[in-house]
PDB file of N, CA and C in Angstrom:
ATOM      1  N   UNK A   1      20.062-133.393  70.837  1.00  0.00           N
ATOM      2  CA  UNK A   1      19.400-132.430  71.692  1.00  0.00           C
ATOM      3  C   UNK A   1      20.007-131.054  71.440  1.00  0.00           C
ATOM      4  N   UNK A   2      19.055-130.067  71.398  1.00  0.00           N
ATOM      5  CA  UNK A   2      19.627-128.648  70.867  1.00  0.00           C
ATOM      6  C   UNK A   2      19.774-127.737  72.402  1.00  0.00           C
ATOM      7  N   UNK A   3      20.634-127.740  72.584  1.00  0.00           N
ATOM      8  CA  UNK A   3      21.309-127.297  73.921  1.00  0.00           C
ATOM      9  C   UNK A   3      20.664-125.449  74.291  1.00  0.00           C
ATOM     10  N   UNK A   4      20.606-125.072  73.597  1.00  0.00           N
ATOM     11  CA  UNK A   4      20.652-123.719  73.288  1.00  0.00           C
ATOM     12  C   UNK A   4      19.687-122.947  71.771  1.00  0.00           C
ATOM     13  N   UNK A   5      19.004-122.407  72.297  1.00  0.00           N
ATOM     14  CA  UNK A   5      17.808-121.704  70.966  1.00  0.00           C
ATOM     15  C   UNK A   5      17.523-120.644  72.093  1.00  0.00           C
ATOM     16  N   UNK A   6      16.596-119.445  71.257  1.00  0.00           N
ATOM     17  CA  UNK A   6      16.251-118.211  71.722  1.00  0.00           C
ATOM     18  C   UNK A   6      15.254-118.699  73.223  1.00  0.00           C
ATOM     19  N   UNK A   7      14.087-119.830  72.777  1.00  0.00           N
ATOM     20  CA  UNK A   7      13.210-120.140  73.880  1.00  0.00           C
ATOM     21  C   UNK A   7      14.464-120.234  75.272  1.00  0.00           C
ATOM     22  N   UNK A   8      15.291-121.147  75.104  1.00  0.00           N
ATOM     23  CA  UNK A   8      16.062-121.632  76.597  1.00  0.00           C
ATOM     24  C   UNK A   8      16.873-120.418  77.055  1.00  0.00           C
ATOM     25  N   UNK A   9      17.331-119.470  76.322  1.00  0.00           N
ATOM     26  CA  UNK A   9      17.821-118.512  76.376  1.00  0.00           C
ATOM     27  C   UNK A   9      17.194-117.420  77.492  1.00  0.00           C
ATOM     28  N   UNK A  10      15.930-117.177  76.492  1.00  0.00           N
ATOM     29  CA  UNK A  10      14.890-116.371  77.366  1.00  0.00           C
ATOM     30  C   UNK A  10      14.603-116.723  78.978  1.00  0.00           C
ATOM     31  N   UNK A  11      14.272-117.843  78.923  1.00  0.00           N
ATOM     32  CA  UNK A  11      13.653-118.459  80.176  1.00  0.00           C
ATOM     33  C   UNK A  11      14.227-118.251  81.354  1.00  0.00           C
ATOM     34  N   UNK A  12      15.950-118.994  80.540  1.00  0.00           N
ATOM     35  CA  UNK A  12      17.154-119.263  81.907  1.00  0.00           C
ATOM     36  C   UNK A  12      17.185-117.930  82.370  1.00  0.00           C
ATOM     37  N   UNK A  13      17.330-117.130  81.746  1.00  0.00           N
ATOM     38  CA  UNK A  13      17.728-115.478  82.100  1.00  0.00           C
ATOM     39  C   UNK A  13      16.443-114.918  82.990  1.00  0.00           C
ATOM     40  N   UNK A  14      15.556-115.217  82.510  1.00  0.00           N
ATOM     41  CA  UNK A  14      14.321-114.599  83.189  1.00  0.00           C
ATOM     42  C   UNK A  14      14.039-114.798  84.255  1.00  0.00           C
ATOM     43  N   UNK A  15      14.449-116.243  85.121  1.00  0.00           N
ATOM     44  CA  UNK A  15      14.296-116.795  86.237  1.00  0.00           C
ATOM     45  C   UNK A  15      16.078-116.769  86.598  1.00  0.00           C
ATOM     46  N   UNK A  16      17.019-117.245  86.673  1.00  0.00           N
ATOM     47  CA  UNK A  16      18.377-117.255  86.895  1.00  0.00           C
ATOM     48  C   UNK A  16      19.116-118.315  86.354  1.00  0.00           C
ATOM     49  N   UNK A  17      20.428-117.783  86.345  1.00  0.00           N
ATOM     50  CA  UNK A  17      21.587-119.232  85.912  1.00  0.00           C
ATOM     51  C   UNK A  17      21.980-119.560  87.240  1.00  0.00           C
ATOM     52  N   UNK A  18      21.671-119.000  88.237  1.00  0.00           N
ATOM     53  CA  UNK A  18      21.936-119.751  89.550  1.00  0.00           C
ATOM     54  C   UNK A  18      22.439-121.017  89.637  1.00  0.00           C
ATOM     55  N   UNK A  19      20.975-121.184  89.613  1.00  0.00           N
ATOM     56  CA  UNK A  19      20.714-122.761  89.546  1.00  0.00           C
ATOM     57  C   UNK A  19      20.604-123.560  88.623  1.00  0.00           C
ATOM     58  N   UNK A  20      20.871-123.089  87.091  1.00  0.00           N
ATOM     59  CA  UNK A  20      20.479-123.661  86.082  1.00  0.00           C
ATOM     60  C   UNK A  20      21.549-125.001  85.582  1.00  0.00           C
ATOM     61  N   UNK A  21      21.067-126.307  85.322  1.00  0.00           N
ATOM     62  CA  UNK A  21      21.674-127.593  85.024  1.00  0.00           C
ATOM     63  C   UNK A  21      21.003-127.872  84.196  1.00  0.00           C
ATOM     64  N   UNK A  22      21.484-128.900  83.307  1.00  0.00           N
ATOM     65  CA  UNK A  22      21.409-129.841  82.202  1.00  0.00           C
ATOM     66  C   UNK A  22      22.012-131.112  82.590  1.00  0.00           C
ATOM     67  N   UNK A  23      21.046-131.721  82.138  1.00  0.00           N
ATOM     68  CA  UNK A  23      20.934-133.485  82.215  1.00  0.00           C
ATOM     69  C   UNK A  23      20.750-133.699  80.094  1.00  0.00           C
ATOM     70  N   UNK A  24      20.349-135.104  79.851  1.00  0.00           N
ATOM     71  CA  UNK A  24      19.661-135.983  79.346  1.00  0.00           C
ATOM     72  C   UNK A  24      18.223-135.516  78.753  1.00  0.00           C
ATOM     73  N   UNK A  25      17.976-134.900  79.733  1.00  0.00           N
ATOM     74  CA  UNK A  25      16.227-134.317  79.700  1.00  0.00           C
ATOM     75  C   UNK A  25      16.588-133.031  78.888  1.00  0.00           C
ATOM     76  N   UNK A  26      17.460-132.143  78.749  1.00  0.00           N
ATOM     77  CA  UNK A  26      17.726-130.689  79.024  1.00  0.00           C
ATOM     78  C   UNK A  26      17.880-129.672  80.245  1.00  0.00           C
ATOM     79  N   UNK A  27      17.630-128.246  79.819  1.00  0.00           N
ATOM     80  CA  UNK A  27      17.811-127.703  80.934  1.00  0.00           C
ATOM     81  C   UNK A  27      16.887-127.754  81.704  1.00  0.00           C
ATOM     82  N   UNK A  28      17.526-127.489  83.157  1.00  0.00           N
ATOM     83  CA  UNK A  28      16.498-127.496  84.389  1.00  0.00           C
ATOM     84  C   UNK A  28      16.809-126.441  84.941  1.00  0.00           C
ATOM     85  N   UNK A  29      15.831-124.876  85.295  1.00  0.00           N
ATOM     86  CA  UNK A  29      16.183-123.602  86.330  1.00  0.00           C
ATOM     87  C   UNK A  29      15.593-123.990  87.676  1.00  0.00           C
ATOM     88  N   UNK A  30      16.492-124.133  88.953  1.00  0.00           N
ATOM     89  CA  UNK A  30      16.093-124.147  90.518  1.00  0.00           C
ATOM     90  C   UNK A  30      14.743-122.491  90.418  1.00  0.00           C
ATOM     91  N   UNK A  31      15.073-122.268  89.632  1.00  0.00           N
ATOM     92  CA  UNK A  31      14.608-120.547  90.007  1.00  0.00           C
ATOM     93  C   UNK A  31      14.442-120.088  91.038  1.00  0.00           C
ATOM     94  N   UNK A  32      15.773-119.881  91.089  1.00  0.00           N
ATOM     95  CA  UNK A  32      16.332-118.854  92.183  1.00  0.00           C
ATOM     96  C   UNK A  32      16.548-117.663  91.945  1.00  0.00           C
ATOM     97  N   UNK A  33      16.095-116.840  92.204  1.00  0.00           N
ATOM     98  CA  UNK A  33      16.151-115.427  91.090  1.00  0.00           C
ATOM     99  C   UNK A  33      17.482-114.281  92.103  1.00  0.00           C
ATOM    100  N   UNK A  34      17.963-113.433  91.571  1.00  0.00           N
ATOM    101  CA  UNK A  34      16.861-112.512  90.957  1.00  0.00           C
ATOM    102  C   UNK A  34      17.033-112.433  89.491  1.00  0.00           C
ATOM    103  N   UNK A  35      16.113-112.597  87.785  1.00  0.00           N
ATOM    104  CA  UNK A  35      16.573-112.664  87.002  1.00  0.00           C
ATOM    105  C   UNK A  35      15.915-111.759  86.107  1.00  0.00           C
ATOM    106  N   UNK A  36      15.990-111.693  84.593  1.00  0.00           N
ATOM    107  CA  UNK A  36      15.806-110.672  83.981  1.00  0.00           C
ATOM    108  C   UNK A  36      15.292-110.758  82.725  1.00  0.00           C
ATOM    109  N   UNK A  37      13.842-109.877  82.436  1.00  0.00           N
ATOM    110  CA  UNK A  37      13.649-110.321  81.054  1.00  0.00           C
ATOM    111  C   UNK A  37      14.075-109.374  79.909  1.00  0.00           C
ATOM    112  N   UNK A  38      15.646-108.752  80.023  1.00  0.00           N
ATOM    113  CA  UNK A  38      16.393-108.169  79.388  1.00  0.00           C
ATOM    114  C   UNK A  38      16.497-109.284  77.813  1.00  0.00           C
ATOM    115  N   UNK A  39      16.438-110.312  78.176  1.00  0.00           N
ATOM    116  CA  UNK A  39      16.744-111.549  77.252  1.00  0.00           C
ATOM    117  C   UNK A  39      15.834-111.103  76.303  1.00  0.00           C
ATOM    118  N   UNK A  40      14.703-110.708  76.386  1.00  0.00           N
ATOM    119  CA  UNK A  40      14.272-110.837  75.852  1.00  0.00           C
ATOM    120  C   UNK A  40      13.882-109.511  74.695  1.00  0.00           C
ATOM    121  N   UNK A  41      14.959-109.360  74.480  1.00  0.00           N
ATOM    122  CA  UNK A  41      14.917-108.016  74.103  1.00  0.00           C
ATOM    123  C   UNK A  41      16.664-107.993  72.862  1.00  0.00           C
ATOM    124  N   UNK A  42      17.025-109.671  72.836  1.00  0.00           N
ATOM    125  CA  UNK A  42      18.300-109.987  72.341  1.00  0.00           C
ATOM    126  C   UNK A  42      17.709-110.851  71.359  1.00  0.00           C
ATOM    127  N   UNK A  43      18.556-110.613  70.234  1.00  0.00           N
ATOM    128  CA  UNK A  43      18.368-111.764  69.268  1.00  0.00           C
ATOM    129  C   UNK A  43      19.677-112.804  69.171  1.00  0.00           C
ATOM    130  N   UNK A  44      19.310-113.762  70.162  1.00  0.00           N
ATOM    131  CA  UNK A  44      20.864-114.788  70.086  1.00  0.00           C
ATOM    132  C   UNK A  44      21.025-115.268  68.794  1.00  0.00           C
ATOM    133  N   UNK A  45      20.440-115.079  67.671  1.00  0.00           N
ATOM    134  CA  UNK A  45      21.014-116.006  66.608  1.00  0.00           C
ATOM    135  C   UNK A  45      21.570-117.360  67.264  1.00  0.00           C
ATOM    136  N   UNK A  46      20.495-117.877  67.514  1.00  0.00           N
ATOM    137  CA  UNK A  46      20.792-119.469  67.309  1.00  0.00           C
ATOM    138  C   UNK A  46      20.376-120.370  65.657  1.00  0.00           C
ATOM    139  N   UNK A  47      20.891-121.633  66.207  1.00  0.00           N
ATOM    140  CA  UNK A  47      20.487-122.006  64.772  1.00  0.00           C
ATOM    141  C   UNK A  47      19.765-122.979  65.101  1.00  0.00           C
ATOM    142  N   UNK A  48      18.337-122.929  64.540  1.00  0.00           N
ATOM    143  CA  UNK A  48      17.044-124.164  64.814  1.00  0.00           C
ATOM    144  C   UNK A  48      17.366-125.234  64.027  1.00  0.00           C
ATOM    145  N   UNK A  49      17.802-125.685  62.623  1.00  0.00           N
ATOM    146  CA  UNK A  49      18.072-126.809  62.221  1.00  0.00           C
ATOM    147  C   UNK A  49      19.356-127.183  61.549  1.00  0.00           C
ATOM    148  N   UNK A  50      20.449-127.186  62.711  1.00  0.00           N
ATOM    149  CA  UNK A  50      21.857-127.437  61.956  1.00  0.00           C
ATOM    150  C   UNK A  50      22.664-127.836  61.171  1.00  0.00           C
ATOM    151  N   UNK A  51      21.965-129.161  60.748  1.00  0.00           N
ATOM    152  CA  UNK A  51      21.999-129.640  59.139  1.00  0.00           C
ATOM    153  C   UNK A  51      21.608-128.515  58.032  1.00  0.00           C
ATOM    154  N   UNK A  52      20.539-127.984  58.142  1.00  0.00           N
ATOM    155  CA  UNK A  52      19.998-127.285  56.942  1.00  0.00           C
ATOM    156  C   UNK A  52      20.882-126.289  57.122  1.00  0.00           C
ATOM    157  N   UNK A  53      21.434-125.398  57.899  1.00  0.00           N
ATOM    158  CA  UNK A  53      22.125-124.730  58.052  1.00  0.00           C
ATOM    159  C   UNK A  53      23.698-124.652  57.317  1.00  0.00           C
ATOM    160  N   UNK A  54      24.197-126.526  57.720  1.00  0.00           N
ATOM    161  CA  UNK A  54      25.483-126.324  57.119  1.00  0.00           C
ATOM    162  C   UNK A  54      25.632-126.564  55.981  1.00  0.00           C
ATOM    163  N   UNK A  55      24.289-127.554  55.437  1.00  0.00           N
ATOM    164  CA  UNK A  55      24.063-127.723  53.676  1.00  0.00           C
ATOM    165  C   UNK A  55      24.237-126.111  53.147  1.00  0.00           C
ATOM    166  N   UNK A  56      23.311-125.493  53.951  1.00  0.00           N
ATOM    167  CA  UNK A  56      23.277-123.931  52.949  1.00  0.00           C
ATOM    168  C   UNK A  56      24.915-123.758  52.973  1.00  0.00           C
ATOM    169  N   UNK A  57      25.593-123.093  54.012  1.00  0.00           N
ATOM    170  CA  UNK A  57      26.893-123.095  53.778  1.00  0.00           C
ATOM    171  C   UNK A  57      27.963-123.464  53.326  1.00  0.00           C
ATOM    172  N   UNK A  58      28.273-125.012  53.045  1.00  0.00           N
ATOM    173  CA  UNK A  58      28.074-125.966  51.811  1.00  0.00           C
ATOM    174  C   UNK A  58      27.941-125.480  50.247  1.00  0.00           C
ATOM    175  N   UNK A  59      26.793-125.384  49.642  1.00  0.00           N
ATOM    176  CA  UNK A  59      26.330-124.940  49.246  1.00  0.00           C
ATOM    177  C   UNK A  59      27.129-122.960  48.550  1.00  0.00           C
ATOM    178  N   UNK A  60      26.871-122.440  49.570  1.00  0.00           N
ATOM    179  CA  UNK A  60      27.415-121.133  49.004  1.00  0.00           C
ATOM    180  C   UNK A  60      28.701-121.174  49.123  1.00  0.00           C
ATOM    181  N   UNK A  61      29.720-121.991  49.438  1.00  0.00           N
ATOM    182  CA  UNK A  61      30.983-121.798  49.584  1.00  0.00           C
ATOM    183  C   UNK A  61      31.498-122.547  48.378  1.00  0.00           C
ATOM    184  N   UNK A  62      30.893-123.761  48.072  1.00  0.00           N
ATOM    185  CA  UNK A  62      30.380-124.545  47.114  1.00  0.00           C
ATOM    186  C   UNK A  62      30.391-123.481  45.389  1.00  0.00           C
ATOM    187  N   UNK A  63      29.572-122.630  45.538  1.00  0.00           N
ATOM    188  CA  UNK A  63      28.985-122.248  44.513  1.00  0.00           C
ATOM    189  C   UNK A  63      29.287-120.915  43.871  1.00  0.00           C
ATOM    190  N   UNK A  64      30.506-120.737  45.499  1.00  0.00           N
ATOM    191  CA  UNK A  64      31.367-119.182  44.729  1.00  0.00           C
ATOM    192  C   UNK A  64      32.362-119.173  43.920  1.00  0.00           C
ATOM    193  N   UNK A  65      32.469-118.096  42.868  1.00  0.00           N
ATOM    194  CA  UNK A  65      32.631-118.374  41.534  1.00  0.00           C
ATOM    195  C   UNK A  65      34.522-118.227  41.746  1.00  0.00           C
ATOM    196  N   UNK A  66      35.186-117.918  42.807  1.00  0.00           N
ATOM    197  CA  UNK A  66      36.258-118.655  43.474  1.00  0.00           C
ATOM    198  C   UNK A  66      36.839-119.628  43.158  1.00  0.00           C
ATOM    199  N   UNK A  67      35.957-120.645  43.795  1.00  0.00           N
ATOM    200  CA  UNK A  67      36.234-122.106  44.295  1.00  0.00           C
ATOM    201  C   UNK A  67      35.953-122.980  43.762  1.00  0.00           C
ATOM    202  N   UNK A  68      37.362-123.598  42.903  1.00  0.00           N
ATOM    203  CA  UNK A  68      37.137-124.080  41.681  1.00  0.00           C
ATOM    204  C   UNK A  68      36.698-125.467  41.828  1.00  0.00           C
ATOM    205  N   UNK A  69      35.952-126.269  41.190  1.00  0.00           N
ATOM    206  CA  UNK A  69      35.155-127.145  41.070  1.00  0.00           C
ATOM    207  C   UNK A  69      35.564-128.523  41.693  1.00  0.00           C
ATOM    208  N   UNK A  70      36.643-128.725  41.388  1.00  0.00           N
ATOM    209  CA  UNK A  70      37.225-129.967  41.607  1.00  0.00           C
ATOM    210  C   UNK A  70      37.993-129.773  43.246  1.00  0.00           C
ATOM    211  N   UNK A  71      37.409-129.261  43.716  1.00  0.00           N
ATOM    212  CA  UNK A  71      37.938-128.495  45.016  1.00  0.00           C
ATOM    213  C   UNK A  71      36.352-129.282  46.016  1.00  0.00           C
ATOM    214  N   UNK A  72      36.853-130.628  46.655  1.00  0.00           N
ATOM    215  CA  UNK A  72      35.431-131.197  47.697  1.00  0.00           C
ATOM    216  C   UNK A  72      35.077-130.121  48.951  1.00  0.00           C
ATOM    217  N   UNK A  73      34.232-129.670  48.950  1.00  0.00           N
ATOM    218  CA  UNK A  73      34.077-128.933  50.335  1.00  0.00           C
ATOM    219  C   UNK A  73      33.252-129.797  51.091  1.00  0.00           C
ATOM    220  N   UNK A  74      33.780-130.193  52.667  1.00  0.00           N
ATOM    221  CA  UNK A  74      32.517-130.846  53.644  1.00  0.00           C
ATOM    222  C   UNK A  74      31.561-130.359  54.522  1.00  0.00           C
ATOM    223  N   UNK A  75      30.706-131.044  54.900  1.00  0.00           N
ATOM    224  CA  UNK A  75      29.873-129.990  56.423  1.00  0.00           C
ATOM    225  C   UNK A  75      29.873-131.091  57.426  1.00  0.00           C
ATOM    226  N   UNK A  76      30.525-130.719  58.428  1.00  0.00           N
ATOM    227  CA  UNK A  76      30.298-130.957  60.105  1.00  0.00           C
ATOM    228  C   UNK A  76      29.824-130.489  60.839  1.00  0.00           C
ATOM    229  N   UNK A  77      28.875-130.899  62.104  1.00  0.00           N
ATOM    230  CA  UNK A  77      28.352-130.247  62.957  1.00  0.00           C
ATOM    231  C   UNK A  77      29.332-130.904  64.204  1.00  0.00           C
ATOM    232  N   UNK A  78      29.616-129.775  64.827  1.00  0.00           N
ATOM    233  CA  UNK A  78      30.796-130.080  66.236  1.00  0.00           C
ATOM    234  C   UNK A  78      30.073-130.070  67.236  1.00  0.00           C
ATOM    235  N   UNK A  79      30.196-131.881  68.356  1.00  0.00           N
ATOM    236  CA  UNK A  79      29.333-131.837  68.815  1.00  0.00           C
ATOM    237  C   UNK A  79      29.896-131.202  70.322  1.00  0.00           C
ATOM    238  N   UNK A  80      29.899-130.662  71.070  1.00  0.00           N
ATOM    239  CA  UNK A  80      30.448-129.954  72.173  1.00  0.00           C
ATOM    240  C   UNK A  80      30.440-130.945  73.407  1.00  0.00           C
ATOM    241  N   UNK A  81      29.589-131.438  73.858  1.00  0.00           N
ATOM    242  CA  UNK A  81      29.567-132.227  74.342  1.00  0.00           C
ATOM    243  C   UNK A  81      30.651-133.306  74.512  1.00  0.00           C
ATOM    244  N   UNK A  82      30.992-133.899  73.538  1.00  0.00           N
ATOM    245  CA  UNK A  82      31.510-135.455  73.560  1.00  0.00           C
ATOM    246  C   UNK A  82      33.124-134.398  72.446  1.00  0.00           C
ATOM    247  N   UNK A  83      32.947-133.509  71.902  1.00  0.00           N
ATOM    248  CA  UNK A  83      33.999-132.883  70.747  1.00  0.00           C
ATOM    249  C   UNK A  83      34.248-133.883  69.878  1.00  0.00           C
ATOM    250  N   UNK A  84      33.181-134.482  69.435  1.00  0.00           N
ATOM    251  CA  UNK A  84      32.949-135.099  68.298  1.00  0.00           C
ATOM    252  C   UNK A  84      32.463-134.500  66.859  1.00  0.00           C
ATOM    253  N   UNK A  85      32.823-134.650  65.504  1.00  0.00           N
ATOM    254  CA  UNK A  85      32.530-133.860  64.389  1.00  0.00           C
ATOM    255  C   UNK A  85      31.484-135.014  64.348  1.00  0.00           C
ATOM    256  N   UNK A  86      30.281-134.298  63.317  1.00  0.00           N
ATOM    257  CA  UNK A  86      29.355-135.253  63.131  1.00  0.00           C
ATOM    258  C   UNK A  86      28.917-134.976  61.678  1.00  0.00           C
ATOM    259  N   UNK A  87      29.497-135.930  60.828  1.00  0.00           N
ATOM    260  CA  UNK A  87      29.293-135.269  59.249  1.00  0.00           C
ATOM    261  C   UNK A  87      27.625-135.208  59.075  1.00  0.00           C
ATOM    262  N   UNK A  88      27.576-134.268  58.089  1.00  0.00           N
ATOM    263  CA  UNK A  88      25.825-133.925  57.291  1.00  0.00           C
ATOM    264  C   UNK A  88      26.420-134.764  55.920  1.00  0.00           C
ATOM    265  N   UNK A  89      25.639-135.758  55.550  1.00  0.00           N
ATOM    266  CA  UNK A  89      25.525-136.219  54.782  1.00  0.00           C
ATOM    267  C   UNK A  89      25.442-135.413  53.422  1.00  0.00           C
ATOM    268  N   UNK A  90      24.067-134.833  53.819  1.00  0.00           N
ATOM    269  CA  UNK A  90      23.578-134.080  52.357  1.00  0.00           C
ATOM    270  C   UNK A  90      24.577-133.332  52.185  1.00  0.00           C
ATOM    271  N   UNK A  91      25.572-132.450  53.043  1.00  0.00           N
ATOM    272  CA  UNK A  91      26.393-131.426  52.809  1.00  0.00           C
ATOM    273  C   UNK A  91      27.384-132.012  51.729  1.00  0.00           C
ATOM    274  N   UNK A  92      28.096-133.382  52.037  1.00  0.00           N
ATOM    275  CA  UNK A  92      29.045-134.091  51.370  1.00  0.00           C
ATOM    276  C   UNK A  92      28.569-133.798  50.461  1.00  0.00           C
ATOM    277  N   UNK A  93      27.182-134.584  50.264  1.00  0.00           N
ATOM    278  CA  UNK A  93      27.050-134.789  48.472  1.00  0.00           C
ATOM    279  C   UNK A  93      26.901-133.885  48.121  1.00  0.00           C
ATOM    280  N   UNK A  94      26.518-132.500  48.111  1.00  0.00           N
ATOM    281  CA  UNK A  94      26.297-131.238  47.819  1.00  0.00           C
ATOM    282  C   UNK A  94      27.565-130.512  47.184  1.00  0.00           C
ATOM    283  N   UNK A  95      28.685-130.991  48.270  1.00  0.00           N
ATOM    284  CA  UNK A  95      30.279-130.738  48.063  1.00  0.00           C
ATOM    285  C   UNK A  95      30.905-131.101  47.414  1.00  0.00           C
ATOM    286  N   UNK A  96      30.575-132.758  46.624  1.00  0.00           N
ATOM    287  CA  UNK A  96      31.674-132.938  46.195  1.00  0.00           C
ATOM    288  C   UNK A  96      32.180-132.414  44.925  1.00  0.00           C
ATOM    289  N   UNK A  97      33.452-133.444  44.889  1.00  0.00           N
ATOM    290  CA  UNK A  97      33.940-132.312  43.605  1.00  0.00           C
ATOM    291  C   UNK A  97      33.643-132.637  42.539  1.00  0.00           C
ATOM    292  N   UNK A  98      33.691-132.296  41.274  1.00  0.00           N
ATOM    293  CA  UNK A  98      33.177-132.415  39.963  1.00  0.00           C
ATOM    294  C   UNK A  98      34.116-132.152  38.544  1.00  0.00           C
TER     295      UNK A  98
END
């Protein structure tokens, strides 16, 4: 579950964090205001698909002319929740060394 993107961002702010909780389901706003559509006027840089994300990074850290070959680089996504690492597969193989 993606906890956080520009949509949940916008919303919570627009109506309030008052009341705002997360379950299972995601977030839920009491909307209790008073809130603001300043949000919407921010670019949170979130990240929509976190795998593809850490392959790319992977990838260019991977592929700078630096970082010499035989050198494995990995990708984890940290899960906040539970503070569990959660390896990307593709990132490994992308990484390893050669």
């Amino acid at each position: 579950m993606e906890l956080f993107n520009d949509e949940i961002m916008r919303d919570l702010l627009a109506s309030s964090l008052k009341t705002a909780s997360i379950d299972e389901n995601g977030w839920h706003d009491g909307c209790e205001g008073p809130g603001s559509t300043e949000a919407n006027y921010i670019d949170w840089l979130t990240i929509k698909e976190q795998e593809s994300s850490v392959l790319e990074d992977v990838l260019r850290i991977k592929n700078h002319p630096l970082v010499p070959s035989d050198i494995p680089v990995y990708g984890y996504i940290y899960e906040c929740a539970s503070g569990r690492l959660i390896e990307v597969p593709a990132a490994t193989l992308a990484g390893k060394a050669s």
